[in-house]
PDB file of N, CA and C in Angstrom:
ATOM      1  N   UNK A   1     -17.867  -3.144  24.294  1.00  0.00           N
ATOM      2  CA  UNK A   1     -17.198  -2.747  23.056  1.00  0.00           C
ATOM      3  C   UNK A   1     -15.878  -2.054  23.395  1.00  0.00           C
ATOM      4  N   UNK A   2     -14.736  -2.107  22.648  1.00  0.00           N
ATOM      5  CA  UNK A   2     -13.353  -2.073  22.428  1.00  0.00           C
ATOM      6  C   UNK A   2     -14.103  -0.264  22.252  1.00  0.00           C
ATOM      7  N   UNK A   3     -13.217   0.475  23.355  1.00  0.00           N
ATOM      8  CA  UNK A   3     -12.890   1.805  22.784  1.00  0.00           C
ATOM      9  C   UNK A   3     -12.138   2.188  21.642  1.00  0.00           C
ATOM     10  N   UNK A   4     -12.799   2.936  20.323  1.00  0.00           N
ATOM     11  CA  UNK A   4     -12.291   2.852  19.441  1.00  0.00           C
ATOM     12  C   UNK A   4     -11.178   3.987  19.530  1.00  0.00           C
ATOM     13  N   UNK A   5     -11.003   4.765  20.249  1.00  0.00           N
ATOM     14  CA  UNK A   5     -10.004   5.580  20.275  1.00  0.00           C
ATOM     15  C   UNK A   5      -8.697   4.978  20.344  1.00  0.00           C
ATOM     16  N   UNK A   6      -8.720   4.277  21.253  1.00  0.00           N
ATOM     17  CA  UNK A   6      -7.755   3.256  21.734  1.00  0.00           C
ATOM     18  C   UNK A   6      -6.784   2.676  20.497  1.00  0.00           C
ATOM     19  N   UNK A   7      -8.011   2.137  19.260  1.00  0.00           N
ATOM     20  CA  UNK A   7      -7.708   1.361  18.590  1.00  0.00           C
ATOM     21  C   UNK A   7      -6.909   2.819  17.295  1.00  0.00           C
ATOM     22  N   UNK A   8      -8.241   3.628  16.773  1.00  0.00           N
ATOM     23  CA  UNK A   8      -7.701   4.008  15.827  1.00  0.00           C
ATOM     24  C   UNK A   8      -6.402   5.416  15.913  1.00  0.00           C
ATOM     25  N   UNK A   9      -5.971   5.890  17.066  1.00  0.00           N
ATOM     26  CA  UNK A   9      -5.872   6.945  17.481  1.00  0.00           C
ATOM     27  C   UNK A   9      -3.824   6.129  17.574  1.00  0.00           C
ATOM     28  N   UNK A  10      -3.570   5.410  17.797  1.00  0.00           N
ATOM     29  CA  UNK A  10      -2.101   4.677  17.503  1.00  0.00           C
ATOM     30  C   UNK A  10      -2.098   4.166  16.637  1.00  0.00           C
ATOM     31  N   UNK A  11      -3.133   3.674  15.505  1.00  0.00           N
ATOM     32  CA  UNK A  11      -3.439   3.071  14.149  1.00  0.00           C
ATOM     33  C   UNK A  11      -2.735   4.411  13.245  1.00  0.00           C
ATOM     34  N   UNK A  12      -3.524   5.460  13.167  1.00  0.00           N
ATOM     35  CA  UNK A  12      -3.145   7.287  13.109  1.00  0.00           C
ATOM     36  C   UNK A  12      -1.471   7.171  12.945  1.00  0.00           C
ATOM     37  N   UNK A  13      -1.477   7.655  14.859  1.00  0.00           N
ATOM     38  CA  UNK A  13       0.165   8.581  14.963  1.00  0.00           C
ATOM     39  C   UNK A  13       0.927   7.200  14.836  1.00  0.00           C
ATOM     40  N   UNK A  14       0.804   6.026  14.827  1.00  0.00           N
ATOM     41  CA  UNK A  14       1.859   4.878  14.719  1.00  0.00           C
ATOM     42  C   UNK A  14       2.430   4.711  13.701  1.00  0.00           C
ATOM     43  N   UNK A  15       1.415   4.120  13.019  1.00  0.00           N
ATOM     44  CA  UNK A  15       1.413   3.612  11.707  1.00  0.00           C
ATOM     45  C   UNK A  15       1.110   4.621  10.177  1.00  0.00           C
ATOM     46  N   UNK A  16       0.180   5.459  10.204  1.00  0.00           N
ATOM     47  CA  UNK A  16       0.196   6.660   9.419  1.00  0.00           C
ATOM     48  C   UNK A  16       0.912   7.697   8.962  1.00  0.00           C
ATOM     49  N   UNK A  17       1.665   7.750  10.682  1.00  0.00           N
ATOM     50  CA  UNK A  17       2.533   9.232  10.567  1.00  0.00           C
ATOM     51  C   UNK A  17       3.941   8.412  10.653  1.00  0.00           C
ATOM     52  N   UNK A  18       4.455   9.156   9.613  1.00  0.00           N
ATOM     53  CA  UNK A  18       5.946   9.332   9.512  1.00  0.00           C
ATOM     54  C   UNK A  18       6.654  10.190  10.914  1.00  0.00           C
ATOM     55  N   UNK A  19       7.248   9.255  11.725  1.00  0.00           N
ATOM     56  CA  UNK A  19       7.867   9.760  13.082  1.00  0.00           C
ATOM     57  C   UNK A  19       9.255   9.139  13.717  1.00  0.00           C
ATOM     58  N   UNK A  20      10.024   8.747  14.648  1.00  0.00           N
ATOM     59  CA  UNK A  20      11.199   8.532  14.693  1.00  0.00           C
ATOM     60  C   UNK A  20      10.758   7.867  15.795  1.00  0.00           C
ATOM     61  N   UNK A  21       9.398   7.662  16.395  1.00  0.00           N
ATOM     62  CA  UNK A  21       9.309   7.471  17.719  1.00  0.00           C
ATOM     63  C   UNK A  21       8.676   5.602  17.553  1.00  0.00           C
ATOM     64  N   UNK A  22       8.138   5.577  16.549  1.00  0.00           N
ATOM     65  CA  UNK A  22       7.233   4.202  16.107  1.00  0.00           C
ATOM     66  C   UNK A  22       7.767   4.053  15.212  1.00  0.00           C
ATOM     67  N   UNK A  23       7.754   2.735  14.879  1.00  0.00           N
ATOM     68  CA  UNK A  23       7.720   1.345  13.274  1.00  0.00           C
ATOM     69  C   UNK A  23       6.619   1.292  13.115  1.00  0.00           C
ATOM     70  N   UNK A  24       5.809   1.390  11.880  1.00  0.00           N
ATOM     71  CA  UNK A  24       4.803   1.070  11.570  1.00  0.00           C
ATOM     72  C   UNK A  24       4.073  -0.255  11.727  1.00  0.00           C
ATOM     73  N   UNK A  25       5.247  -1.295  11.150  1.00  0.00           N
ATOM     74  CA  UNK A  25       5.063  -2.358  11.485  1.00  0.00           C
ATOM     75  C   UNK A  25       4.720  -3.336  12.659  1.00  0.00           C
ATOM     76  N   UNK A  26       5.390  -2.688  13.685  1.00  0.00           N
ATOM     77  CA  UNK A  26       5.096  -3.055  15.468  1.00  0.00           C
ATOM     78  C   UNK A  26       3.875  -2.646  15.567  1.00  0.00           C
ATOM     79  N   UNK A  27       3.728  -1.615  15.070  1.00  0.00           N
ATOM     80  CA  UNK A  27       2.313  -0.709  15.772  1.00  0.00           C
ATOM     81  C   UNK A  27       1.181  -1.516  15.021  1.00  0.00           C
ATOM     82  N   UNK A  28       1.352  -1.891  13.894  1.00  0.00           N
ATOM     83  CA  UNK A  28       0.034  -2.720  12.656  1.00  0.00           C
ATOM     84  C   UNK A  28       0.140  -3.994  13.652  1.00  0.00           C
ATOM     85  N   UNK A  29       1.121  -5.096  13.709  1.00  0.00           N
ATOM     86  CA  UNK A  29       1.258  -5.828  14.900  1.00  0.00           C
ATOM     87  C   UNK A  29       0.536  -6.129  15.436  1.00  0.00           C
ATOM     88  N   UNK A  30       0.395  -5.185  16.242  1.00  0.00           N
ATOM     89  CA  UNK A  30       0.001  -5.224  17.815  1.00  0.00           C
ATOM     90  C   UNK A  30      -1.786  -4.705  17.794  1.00  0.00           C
ATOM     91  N   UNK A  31      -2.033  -4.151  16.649  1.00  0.00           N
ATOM     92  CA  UNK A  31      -3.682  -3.732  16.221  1.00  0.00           C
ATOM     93  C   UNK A  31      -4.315  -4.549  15.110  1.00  0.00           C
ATOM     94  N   UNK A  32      -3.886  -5.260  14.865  1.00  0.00           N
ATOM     95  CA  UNK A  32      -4.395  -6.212  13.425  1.00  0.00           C
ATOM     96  C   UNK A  32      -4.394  -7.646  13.886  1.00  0.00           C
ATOM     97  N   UNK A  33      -5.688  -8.213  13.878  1.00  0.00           N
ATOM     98  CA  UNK A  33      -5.855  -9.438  13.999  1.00  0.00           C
ATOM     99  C   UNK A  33      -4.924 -10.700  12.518  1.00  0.00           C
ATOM    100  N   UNK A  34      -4.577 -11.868  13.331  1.00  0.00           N
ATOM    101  CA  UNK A  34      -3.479 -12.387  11.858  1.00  0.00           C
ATOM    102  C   UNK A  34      -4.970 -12.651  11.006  1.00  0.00           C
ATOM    103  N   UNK A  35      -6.218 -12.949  10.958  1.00  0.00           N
ATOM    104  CA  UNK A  35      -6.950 -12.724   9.713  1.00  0.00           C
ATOM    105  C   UNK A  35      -7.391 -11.617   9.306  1.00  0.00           C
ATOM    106  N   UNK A  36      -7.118 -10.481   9.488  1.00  0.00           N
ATOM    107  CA  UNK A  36      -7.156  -9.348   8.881  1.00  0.00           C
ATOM    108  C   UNK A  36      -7.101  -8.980   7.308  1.00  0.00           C
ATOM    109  N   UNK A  37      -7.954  -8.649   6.764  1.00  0.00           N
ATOM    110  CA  UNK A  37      -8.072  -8.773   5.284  1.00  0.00           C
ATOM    111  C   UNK A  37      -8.842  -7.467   5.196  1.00  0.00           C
ATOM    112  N   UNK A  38      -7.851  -6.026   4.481  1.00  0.00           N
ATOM    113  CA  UNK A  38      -7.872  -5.087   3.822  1.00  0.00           C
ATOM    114  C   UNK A  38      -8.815  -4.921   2.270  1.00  0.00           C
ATOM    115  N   UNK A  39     -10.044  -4.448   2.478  1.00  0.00           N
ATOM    116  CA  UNK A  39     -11.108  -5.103   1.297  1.00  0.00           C
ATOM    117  C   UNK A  39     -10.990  -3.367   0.357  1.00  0.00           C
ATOM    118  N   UNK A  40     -10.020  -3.238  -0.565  1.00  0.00           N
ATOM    119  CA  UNK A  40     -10.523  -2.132  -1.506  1.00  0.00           C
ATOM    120  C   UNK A  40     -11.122  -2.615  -2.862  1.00  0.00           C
ATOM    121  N   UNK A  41     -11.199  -1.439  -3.352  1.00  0.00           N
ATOM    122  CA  UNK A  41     -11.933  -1.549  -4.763  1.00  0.00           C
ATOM    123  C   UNK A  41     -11.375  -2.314  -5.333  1.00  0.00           C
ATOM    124  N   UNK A  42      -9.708  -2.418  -5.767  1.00  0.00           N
ATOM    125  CA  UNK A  42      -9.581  -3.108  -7.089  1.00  0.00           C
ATOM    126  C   UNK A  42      -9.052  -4.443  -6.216  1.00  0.00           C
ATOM    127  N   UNK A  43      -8.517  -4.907  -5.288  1.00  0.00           N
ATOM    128  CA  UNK A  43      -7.620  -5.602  -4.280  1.00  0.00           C
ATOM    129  C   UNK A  43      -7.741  -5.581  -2.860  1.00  0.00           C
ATOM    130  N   UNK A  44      -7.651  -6.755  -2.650  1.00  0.00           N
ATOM    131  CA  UNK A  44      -7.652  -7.250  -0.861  1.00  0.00           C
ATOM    132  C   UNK A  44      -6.672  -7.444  -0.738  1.00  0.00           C
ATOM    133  N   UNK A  45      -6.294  -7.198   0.837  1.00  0.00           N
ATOM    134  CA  UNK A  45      -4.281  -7.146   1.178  1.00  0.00           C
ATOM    135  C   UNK A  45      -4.659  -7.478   2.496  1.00  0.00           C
ATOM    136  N   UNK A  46      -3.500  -9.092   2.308  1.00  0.00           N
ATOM    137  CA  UNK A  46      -3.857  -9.483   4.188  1.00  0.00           C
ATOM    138  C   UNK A  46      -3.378  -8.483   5.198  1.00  0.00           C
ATOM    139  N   UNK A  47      -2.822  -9.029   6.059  1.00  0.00           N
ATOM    140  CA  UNK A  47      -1.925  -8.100   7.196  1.00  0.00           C
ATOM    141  C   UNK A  47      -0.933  -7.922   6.351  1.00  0.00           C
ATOM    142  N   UNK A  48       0.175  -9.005   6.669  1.00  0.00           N
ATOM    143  CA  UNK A  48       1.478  -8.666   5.702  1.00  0.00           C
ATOM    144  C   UNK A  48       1.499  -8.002   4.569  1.00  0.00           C
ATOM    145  N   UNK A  49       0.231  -8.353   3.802  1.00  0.00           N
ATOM    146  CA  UNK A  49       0.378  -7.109   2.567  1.00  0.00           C
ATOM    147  C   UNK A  49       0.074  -6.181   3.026  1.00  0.00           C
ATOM    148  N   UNK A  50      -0.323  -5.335   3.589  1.00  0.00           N
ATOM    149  CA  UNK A  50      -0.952  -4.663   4.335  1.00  0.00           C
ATOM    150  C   UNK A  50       0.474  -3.598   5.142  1.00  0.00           C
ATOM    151  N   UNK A  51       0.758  -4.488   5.730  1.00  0.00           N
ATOM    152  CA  UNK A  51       1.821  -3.976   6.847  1.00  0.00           C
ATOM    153  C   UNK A  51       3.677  -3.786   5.989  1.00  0.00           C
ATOM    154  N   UNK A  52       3.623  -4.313   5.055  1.00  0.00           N
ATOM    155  CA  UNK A  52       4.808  -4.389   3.863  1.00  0.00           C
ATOM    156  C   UNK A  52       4.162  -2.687   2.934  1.00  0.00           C
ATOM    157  N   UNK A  53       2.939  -2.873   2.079  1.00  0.00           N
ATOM    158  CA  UNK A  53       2.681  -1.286   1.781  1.00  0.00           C
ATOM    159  C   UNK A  53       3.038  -0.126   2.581  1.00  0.00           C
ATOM    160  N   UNK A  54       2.679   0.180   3.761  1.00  0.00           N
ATOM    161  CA  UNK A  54       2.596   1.117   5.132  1.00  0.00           C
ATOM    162  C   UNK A  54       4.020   1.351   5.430  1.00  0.00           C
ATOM    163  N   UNK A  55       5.013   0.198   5.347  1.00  0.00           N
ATOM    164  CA  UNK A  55       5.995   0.320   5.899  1.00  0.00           C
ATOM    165  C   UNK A  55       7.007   0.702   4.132  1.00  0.00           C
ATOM    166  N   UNK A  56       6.632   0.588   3.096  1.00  0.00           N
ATOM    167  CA  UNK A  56       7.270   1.205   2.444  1.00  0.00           C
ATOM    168  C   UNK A  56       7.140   2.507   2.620  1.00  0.00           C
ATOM    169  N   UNK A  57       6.150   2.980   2.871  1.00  0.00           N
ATOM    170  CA  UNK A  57       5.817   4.704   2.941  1.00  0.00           C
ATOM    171  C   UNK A  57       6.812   5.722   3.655  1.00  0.00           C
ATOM    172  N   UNK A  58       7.025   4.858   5.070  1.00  0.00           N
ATOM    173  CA  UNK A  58       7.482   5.354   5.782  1.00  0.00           C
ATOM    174  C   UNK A  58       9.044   5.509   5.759  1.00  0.00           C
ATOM    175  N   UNK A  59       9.514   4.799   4.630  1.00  0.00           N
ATOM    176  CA  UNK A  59      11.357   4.842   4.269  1.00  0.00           C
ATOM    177  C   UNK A  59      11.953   5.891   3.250  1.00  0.00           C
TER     178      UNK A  59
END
């Protein structure tokens, strides 16, 4: 098994946190399989939807 630290711990400071040091987008990238499908309550969001939300946050 994939150490999850690995995974969620640059998922976090990459993509989560607002920083000067990462793009959100590179960092979702490089941790998100291309079938990746985001399952919430009202809506599912592939990667790109996914990685387009995250990266508005951060502007």
């Amino acid at each position: 098994m994939t150490n999850l630290k690995s995974i969620v711990l640059p998922f976090y400071q990459g993509a989560l946190t607002v920083n000067t040091e990462t793009n959100p987008a590179d960092v979702l990238n490089s941790i998100l399989g291309d079938n990746f499908i985001s399952e919430g309550t009202v809506d599912n969001k592939n990667k790109e939807q996914l990685i387009g939300q995250l990266g508005f946050f951060g502007t």
